[in-house]
N, C-alpha and C. Protein backbone atom coordinates (compact mmCIF):
# COMPACT_ATOMS: atom_id res chain seq x y z
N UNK A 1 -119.90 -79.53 -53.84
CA UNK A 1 -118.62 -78.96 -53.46
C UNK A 1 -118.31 -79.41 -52.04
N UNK A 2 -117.47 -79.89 -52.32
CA UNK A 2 -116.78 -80.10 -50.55
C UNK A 2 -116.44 -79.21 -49.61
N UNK A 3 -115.95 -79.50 -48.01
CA UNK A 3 -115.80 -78.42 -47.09
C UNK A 3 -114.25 -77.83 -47.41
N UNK A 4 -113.65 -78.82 -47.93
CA UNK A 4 -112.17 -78.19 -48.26
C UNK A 4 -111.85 -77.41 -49.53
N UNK A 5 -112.86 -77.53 -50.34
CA UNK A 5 -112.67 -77.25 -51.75
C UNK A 5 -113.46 -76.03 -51.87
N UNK A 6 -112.89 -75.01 -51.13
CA UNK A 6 -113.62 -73.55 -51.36
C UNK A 6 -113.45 -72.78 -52.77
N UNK A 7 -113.91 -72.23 -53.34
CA UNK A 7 -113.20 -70.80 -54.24
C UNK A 7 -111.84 -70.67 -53.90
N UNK A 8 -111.71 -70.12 -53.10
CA UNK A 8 -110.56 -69.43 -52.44
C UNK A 8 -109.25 -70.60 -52.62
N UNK A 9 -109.21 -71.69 -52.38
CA UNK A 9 -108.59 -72.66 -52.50
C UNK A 9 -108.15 -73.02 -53.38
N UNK A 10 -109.65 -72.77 -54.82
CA UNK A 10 -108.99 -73.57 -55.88
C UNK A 10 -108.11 -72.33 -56.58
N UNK A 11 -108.62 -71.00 -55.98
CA UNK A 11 -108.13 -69.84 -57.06
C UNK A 11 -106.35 -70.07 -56.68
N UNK A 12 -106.17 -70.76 -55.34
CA UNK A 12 -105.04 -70.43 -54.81
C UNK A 12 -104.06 -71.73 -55.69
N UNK A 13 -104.53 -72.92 -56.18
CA UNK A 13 -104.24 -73.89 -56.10
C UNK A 13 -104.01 -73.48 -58.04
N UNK A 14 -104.85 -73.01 -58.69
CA UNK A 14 -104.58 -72.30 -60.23
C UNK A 14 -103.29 -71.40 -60.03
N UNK A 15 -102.94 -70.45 -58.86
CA UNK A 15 -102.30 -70.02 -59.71
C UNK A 15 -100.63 -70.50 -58.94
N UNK A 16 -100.27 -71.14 -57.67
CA UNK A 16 -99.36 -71.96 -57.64
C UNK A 16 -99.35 -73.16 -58.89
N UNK A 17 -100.07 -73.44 -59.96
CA UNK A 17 -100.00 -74.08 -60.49
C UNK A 17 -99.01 -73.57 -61.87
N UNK A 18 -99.64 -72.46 -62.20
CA UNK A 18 -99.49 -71.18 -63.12
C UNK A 18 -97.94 -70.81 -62.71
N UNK A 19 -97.69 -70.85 -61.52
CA UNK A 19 -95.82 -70.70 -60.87
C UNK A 19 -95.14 -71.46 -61.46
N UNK A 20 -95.52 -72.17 -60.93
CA UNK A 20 -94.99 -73.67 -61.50
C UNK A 20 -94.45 -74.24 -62.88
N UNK A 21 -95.09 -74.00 -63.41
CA UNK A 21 -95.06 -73.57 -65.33
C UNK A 21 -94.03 -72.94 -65.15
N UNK A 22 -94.23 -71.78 -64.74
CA UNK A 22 -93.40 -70.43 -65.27
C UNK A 22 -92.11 -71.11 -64.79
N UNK A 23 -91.77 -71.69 -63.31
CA UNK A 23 -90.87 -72.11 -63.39
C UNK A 23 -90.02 -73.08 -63.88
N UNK A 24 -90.63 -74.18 -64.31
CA UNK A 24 -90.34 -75.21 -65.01
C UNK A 24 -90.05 -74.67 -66.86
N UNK A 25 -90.80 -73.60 -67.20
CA UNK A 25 -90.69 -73.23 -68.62
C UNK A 25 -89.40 -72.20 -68.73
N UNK A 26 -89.06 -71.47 -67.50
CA UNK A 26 -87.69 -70.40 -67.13
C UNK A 26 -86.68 -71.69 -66.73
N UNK A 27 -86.49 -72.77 -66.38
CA UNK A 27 -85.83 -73.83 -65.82
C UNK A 27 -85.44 -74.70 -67.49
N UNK A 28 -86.27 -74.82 -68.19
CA UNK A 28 -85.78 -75.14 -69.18
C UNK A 28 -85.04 -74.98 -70.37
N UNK A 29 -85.46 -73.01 -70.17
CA UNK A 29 -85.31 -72.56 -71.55
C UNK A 29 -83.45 -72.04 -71.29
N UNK A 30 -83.34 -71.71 -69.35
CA UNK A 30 -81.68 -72.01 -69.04
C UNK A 30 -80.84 -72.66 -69.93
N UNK A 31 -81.43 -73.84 -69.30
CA UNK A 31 -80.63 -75.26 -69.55
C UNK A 31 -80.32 -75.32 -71.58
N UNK A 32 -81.69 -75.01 -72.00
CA UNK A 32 -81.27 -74.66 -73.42
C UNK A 32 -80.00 -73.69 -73.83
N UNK A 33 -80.13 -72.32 -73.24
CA UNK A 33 -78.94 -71.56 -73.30
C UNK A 33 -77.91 -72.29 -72.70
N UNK A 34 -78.04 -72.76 -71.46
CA UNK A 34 -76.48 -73.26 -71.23
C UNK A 34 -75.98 -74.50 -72.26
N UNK A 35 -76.75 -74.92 -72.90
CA UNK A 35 -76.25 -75.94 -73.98
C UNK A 35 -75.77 -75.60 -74.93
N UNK A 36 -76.89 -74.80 -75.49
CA UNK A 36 -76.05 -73.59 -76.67
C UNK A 36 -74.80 -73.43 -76.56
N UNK A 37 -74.95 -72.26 -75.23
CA UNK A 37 -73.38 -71.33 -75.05
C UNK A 37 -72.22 -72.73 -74.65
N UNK A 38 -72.60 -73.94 -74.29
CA UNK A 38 -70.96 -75.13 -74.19
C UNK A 38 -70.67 -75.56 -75.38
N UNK A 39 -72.04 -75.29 -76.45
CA UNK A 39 -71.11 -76.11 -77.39
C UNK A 39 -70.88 -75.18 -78.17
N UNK A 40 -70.93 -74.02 -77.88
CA UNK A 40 -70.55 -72.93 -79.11
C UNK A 40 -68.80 -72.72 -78.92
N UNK A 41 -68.81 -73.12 -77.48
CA UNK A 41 -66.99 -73.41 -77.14
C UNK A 41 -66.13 -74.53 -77.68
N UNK A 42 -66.92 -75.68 -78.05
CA UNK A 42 -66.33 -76.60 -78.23
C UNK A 42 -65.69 -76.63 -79.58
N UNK A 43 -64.86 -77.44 -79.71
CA UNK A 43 -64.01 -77.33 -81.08
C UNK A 43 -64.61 -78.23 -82.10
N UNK A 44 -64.96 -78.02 -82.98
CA UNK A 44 -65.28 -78.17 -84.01
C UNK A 44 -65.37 -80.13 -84.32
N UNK A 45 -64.40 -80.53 -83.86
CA UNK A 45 -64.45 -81.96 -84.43
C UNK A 45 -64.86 -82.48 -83.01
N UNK A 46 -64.98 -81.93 -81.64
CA UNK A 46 -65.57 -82.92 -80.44
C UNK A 46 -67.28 -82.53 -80.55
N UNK A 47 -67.51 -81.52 -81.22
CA UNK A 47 -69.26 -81.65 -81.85
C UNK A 47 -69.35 -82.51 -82.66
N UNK A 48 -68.49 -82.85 -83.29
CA UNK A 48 -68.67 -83.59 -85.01
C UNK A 48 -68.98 -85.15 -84.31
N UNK A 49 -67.87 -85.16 -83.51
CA UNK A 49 -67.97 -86.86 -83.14
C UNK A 49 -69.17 -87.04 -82.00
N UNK A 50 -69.16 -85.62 -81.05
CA UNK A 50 -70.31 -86.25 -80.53
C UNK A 50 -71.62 -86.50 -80.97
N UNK A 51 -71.76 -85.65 -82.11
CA UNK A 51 -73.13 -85.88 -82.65
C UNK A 51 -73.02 -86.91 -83.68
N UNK A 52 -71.66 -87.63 -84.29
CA UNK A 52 -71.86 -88.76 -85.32
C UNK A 52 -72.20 -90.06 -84.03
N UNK A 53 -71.49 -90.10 -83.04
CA UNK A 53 -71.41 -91.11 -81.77
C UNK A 53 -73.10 -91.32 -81.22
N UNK A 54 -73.73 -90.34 -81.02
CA UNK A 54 -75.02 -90.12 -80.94
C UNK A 54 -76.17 -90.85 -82.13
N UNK A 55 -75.89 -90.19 -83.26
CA UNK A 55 -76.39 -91.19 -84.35
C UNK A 55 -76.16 -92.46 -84.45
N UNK A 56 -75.05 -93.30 -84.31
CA UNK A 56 -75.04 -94.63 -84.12
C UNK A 56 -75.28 -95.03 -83.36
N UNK A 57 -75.70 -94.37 -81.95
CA UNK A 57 -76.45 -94.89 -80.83
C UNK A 57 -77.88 -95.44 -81.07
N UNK A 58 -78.22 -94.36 -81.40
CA UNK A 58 -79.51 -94.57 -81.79
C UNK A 58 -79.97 -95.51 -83.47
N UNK A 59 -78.99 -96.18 -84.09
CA UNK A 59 -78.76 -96.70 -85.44
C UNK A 59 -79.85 -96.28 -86.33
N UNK A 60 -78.91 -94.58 -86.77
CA UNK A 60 -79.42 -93.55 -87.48
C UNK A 60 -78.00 -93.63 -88.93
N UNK A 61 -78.44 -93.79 -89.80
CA UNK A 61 -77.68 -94.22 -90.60
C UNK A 61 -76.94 -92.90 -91.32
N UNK A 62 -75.39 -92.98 -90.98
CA UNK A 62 -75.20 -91.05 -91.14
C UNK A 62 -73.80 -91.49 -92.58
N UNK A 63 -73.57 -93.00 -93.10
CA UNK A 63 -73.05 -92.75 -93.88
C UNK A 63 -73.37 -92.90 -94.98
């Protein structure tokens, strides 16, 4: 074990790690709701085309 690498250090270094998560996993699951709730606004045929526009991007064969 090294002089820098105490207990104390690593316990500190687990659970800023453990933050971190939490924030990145609360940071994502947002961004999911805010996607949800824009396209639950959108009208019906600018979902349709963006998701047919999307499939031919990727040459996903949608006919």
């Amino acid at each position: 074990m090294s002089v820098l690498s105490t207990p104390s250090t690593e316990r500190a270094s687990r659970s800023g790690s453990k933050v971190s998560s939490a924030i990145q996993q609360g940071a994502v699951a947002l961004f999911g709701a805010l996607i949800l709730y824009a396209v639950g606004f959108l009208p019906m045929s600018a979902a349709h085309n963006a998701a047919h526009d999307t499939r031919h991007t990727f040459v996903f064969p949608c006919h």
